[in-house]
Each structure stands twice: as C-alpha cells, then as structure tokens.
N, C-alpha and C. Protein backbone atom coordinates (compact mmCIF):
# COMPACT_ATOMS: atom_id res chain seq x y z
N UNK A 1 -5.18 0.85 -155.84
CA UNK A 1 -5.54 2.14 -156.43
C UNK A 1 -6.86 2.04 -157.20
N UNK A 2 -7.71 3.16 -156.96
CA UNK A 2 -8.67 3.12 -157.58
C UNK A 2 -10.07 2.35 -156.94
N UNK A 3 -9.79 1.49 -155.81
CA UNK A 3 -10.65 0.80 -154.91
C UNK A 3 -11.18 1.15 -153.72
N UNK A 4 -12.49 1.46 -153.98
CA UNK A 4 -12.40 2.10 -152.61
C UNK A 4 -13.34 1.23 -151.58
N UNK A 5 -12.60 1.56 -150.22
CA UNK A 5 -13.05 0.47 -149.40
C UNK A 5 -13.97 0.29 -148.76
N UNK A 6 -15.36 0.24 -148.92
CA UNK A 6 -16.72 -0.07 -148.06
C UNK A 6 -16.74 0.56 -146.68
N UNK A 7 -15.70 0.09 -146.22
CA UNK A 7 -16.07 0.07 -144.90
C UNK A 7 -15.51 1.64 -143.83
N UNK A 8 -14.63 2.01 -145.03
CA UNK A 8 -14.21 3.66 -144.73
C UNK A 8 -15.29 4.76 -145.61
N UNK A 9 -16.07 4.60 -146.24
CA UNK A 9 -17.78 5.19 -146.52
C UNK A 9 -18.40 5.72 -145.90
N UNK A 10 -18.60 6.84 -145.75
CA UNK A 10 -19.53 7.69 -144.93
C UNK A 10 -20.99 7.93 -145.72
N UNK A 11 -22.00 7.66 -145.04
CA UNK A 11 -23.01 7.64 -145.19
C UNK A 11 -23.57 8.69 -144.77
N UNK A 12 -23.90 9.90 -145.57
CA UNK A 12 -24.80 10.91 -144.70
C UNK A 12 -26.01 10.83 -144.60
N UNK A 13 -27.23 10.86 -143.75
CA UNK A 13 -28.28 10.88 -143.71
C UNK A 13 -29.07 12.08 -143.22
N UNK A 14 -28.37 12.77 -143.16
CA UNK A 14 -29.03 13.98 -142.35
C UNK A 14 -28.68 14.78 -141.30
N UNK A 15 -28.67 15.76 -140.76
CA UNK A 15 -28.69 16.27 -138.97
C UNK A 15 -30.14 15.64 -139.09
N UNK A 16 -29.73 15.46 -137.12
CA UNK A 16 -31.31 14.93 -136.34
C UNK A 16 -31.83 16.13 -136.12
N UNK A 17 -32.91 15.98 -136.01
CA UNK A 17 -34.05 17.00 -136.32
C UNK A 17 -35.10 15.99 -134.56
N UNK A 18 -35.37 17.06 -133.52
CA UNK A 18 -35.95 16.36 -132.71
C UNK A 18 -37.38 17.16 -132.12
N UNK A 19 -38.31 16.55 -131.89
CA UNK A 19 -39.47 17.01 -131.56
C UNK A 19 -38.84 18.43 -130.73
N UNK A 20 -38.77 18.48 -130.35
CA UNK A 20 -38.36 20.20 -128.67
C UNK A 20 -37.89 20.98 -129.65
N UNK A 21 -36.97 20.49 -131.02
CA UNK A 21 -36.74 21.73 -131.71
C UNK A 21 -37.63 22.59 -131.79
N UNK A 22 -38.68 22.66 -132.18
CA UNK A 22 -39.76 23.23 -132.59
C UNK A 22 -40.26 24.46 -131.67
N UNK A 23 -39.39 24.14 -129.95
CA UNK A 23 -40.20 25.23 -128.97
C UNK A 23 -38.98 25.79 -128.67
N UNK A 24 -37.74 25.77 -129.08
CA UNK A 24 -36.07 26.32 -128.99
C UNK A 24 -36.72 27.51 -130.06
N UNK A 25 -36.21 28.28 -129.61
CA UNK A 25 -36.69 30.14 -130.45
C UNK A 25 -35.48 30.51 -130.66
N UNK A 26 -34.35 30.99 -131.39
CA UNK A 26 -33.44 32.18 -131.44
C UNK A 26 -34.22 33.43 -131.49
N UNK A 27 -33.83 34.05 -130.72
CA UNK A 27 -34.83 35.33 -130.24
C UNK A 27 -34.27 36.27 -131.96
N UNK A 28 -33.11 36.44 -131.90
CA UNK A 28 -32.52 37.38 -132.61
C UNK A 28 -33.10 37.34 -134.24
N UNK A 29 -33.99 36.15 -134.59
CA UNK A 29 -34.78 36.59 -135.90
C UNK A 29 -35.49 35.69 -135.57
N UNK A 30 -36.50 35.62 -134.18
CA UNK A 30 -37.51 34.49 -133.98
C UNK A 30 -37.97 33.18 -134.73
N UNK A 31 -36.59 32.36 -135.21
CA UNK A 31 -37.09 30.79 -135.58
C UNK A 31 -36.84 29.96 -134.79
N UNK A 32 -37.25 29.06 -135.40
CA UNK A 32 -36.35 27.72 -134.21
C UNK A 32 -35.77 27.21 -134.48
N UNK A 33 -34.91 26.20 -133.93
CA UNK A 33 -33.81 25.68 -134.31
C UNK A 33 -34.57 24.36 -135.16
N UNK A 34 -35.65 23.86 -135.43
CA UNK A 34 -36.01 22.96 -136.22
C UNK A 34 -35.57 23.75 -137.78
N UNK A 35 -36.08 24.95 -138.10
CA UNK A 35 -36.01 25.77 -139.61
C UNK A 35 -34.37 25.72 -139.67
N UNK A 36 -33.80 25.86 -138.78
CA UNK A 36 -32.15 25.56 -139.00
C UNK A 36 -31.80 24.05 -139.67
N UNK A 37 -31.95 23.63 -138.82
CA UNK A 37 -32.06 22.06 -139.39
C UNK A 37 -32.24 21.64 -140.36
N UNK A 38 -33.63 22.40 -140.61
CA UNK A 38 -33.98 21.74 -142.40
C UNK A 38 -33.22 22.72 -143.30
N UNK A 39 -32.54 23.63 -142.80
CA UNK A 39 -31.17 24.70 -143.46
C UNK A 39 -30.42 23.82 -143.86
N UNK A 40 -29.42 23.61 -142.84
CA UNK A 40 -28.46 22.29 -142.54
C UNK A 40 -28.83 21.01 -143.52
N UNK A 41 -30.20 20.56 -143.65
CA UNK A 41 -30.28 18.99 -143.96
C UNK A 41 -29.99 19.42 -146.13
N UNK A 42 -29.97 20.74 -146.04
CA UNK A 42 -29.75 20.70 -147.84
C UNK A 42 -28.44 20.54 -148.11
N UNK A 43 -27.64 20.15 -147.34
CA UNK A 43 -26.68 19.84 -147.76
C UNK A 43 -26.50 18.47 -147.64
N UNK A 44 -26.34 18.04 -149.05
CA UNK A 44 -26.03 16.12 -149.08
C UNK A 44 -26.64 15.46 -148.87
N UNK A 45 -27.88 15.59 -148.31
CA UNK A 45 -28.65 14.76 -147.74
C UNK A 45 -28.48 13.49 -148.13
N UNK A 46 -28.35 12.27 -147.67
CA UNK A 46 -28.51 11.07 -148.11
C UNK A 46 -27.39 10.93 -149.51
N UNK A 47 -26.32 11.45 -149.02
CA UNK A 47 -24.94 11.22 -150.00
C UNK A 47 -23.79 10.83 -149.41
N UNK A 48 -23.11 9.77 -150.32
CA UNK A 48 -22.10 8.82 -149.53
C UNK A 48 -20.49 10.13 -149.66
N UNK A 49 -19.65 9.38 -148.64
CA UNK A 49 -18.47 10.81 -148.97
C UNK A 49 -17.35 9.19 -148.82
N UNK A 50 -16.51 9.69 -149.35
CA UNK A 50 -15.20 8.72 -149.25
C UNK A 50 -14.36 8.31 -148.18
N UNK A 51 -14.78 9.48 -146.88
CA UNK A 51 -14.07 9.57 -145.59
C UNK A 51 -14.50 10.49 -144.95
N UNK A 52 -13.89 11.19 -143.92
CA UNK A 52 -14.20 12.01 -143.17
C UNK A 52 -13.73 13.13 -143.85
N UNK A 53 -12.33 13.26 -144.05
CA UNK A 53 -12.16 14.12 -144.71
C UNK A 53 -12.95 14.76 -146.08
N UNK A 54 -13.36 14.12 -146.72
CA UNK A 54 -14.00 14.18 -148.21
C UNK A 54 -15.05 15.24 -147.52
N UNK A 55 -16.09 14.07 -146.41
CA UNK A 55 -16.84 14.84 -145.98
C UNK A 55 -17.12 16.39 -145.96
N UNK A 56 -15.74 16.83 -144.23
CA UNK A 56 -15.67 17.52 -143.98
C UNK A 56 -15.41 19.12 -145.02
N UNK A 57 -14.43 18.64 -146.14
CA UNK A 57 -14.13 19.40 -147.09
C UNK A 57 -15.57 20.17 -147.74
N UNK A 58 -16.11 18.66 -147.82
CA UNK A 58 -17.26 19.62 -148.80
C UNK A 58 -18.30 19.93 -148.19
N UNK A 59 -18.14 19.68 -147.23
CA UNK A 59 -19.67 20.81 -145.89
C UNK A 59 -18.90 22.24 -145.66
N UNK A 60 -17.81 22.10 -145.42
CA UNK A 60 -17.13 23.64 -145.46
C UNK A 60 -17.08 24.29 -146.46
N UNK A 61 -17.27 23.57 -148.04
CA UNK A 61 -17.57 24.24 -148.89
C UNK A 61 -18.83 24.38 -149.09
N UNK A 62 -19.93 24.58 -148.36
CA UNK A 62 -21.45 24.31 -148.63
C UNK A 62 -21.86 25.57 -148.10
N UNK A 63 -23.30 26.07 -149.05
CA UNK A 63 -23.68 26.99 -147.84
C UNK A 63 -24.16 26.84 -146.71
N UNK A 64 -23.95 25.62 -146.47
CA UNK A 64 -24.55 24.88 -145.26
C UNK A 64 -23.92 25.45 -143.82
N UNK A 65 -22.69 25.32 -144.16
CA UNK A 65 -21.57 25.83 -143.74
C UNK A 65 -21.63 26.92 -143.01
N UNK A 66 -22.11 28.06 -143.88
CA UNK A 66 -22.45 29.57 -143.41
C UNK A 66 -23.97 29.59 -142.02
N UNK A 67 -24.53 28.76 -142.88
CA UNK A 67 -25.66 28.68 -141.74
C UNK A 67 -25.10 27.86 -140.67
N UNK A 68 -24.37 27.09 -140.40
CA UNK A 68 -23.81 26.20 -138.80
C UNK A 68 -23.09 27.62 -138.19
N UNK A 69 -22.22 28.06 -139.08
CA UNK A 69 -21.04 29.03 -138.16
C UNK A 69 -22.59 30.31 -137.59
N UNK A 70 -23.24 30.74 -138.37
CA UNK A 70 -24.43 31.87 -137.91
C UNK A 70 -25.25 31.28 -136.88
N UNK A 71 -25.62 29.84 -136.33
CA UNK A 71 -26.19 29.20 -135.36
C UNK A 71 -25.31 29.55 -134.14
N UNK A 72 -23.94 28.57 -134.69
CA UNK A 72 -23.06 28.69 -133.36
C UNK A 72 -22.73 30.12 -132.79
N UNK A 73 -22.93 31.07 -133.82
CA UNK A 73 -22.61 32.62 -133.14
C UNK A 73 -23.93 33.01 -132.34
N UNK A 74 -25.25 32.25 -132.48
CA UNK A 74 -26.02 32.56 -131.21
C UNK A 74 -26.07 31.49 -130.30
N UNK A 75 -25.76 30.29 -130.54
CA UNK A 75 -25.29 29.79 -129.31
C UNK A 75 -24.15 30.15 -128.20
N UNK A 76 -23.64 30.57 -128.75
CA UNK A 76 -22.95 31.27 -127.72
C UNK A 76 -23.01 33.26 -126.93
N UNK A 77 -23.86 33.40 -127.73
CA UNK A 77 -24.94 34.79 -127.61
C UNK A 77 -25.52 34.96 -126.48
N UNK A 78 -25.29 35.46 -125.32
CA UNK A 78 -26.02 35.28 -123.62
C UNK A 78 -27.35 35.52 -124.12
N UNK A 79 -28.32 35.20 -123.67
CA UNK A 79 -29.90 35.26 -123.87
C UNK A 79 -30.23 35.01 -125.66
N UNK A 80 -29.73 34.91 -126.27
CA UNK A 80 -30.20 34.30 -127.74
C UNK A 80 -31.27 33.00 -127.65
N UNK A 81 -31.35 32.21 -126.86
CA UNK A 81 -31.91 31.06 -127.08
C UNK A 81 -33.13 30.69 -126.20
N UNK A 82 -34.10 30.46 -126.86
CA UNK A 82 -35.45 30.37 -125.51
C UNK A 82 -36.00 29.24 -125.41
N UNK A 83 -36.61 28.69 -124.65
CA UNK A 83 -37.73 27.86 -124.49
C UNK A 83 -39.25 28.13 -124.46
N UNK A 84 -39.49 28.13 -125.28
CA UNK A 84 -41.07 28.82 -125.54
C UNK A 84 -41.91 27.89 -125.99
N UNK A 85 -42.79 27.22 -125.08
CA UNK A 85 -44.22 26.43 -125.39
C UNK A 85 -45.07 26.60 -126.17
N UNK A 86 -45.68 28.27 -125.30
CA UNK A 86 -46.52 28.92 -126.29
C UNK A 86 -46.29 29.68 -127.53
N UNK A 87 -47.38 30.25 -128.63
CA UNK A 87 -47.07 31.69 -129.40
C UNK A 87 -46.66 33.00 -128.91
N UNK A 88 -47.26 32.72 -127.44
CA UNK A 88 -47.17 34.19 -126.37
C UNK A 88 -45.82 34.43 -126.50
N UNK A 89 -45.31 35.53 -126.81
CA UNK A 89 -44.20 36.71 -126.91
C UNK A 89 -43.71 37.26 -125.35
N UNK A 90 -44.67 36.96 -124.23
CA UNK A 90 -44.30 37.20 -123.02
C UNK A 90 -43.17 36.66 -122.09
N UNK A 91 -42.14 37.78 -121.31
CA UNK A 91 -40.99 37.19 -120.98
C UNK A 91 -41.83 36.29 -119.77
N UNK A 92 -43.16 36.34 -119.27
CA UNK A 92 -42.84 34.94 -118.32
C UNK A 92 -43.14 33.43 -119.70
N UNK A 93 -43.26 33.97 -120.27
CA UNK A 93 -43.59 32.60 -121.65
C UNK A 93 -42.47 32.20 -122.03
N UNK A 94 -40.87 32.38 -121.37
CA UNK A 94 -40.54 32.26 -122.00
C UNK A 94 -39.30 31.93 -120.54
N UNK A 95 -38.45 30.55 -121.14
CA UNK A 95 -36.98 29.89 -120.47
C UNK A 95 -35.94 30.20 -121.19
N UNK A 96 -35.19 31.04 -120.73
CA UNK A 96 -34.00 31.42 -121.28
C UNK A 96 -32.62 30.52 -121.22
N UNK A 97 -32.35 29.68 -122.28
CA UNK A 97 -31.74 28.81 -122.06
C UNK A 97 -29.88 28.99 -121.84
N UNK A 98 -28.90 28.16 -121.50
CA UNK A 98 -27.95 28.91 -120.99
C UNK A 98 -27.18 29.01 -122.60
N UNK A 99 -26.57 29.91 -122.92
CA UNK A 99 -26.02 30.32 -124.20
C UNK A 99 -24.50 30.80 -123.58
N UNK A 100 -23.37 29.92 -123.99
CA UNK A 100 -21.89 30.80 -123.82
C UNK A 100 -21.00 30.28 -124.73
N UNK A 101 -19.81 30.65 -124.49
CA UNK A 101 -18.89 29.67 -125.29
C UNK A 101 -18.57 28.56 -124.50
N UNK A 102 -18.86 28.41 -123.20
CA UNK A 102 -18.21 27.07 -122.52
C UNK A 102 -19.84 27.38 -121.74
N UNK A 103 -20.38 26.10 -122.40
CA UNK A 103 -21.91 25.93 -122.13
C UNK A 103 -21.82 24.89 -120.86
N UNK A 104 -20.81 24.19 -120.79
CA UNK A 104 -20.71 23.42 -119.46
C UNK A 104 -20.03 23.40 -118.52
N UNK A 105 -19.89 25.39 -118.39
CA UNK A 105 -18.85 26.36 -117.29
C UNK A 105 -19.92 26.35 -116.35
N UNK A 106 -19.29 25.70 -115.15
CA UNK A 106 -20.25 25.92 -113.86
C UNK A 106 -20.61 27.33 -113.23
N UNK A 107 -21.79 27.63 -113.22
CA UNK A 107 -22.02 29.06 -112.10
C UNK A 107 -22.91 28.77 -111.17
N UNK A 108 -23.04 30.10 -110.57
CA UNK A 108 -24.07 29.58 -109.00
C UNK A 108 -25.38 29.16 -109.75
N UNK A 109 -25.86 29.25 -110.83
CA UNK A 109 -27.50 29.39 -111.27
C UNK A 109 -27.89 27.86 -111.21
N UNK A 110 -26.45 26.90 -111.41
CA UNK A 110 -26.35 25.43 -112.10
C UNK A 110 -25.52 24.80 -111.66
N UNK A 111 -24.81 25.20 -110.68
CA UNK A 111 -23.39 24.14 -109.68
C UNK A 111 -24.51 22.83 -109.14
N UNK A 112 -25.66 22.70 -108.38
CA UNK A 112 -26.20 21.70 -108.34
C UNK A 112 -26.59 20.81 -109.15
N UNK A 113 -27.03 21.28 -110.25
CA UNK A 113 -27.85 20.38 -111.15
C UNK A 113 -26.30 19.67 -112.00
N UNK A 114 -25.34 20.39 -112.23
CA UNK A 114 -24.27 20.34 -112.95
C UNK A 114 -23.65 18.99 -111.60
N UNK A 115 -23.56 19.17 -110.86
CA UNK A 115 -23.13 18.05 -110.05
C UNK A 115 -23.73 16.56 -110.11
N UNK A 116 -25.42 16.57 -110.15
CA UNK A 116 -25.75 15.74 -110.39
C UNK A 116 -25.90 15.09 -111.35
N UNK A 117 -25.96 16.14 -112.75
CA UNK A 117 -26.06 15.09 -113.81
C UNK A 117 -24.63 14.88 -114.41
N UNK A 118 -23.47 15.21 -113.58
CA UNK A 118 -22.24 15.21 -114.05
C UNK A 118 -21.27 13.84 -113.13
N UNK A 119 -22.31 13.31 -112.19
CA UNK A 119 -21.92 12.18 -111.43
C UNK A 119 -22.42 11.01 -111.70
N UNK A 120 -21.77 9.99 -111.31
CA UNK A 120 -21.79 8.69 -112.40
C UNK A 120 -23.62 8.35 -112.14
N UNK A 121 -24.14 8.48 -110.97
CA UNK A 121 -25.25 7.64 -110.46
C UNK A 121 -26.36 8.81 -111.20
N UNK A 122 -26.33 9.94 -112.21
CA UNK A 122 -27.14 10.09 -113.11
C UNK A 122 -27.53 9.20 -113.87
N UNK A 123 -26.60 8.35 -114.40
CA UNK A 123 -26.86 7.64 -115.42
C UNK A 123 -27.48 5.69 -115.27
N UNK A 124 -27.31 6.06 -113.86
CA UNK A 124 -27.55 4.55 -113.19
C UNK A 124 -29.05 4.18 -113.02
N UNK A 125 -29.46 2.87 -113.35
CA UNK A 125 -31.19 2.93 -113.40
C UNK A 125 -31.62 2.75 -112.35
C-alpha cells in the first residue's frame, strides 16, 4: 500500500503530430488536423498517470476531451475531410478523403486498393 509500481506508469508525451497534418483540411471550419493536435496536446502533456485507468479518467475529464469527440464527429462526416496541397479553395485542389463510421467498409471506389493493402504481401519487402 501506498507503493506504486514503476513499471505500471504511464508516461504521456503527447498525440503525434505528423508532417501531412498540415494539408488534411476539415472543410466544416477550414483547419487542419495539425491545429487539432496542438488542441489535444494541452492536455497533460508530458505527465505521468498511475495506469490506464487514471489516465483515461482524466482525459475524459479534460477539455481535451470535447475537442477528440468534435474531431471524431467529422471524421465520420461524408466529405468533411480534404487533402489540400495548395491555399487554392478549388474543388479540383482538392482530395476528398474517405470519412464514415466504418472507414475500412469496402465499396466499389476502394475494393482494389483495400485488397491489396489488406493482403499479407503489402507488407513484405
């Protein structure tokens, strides 16, 4: 009692934050998913939690919290999410990325590509 054990320690360091964020757009208040991120990273940053649970408790109590559940409601938003290189505002400027609740539900647009990178010899060098 009273000891707590090293090796059950959660270490938070952050959400990853990755270069492409930056060209991912949510159309629906034009940011990107990088400005989310650094939403997300105010919570805890670089703070130890006692377990998972401890964790989990206190990110659900965070406003961090509110901003993940408002992401995931446009990830799953049909056309919410873009690929945009340029500043250009133009729909050919722009890859509409796939947005559902079952993001890895096969349709005709992606039954190929979904085959291949879903078979073992994707991953084979």
């Amino acid at each position: 009692p009273g000891i707590t054990d090293l090796n059950t320690l959660i270490i938070f360091r952050g959400f990853q934050k990755r270069a492409l964020y930056k060209y991912l757009i949510l159309l629906l208040d034009n940011k990107t998913t990088a400005f989310y991120v650094n939403e997300l990273n105010k919570f805890a940053n670089r703070s130890t939690f006692k377990n998972d649970d401890d964790f989990f408790d206190k990110f659900i109590a965070s406003l961090q919290y509110l901003v993940g559940k408002e992401i995931f409601s446009y990830f799953i938003t049909p056309k919410s999410l873009v690929f945009k290189s340029s500043i250009s505002n133009k729909e050919e400027d722009m890859t509409y990325l796939k947005t559902s609740l079952n993001p890895f539900e096969q349709d005709t647009a992606n039954t190929h590509d979904n085959e291949i990178m879903l078979s073992s010899n994707f991953f084979s060098c």
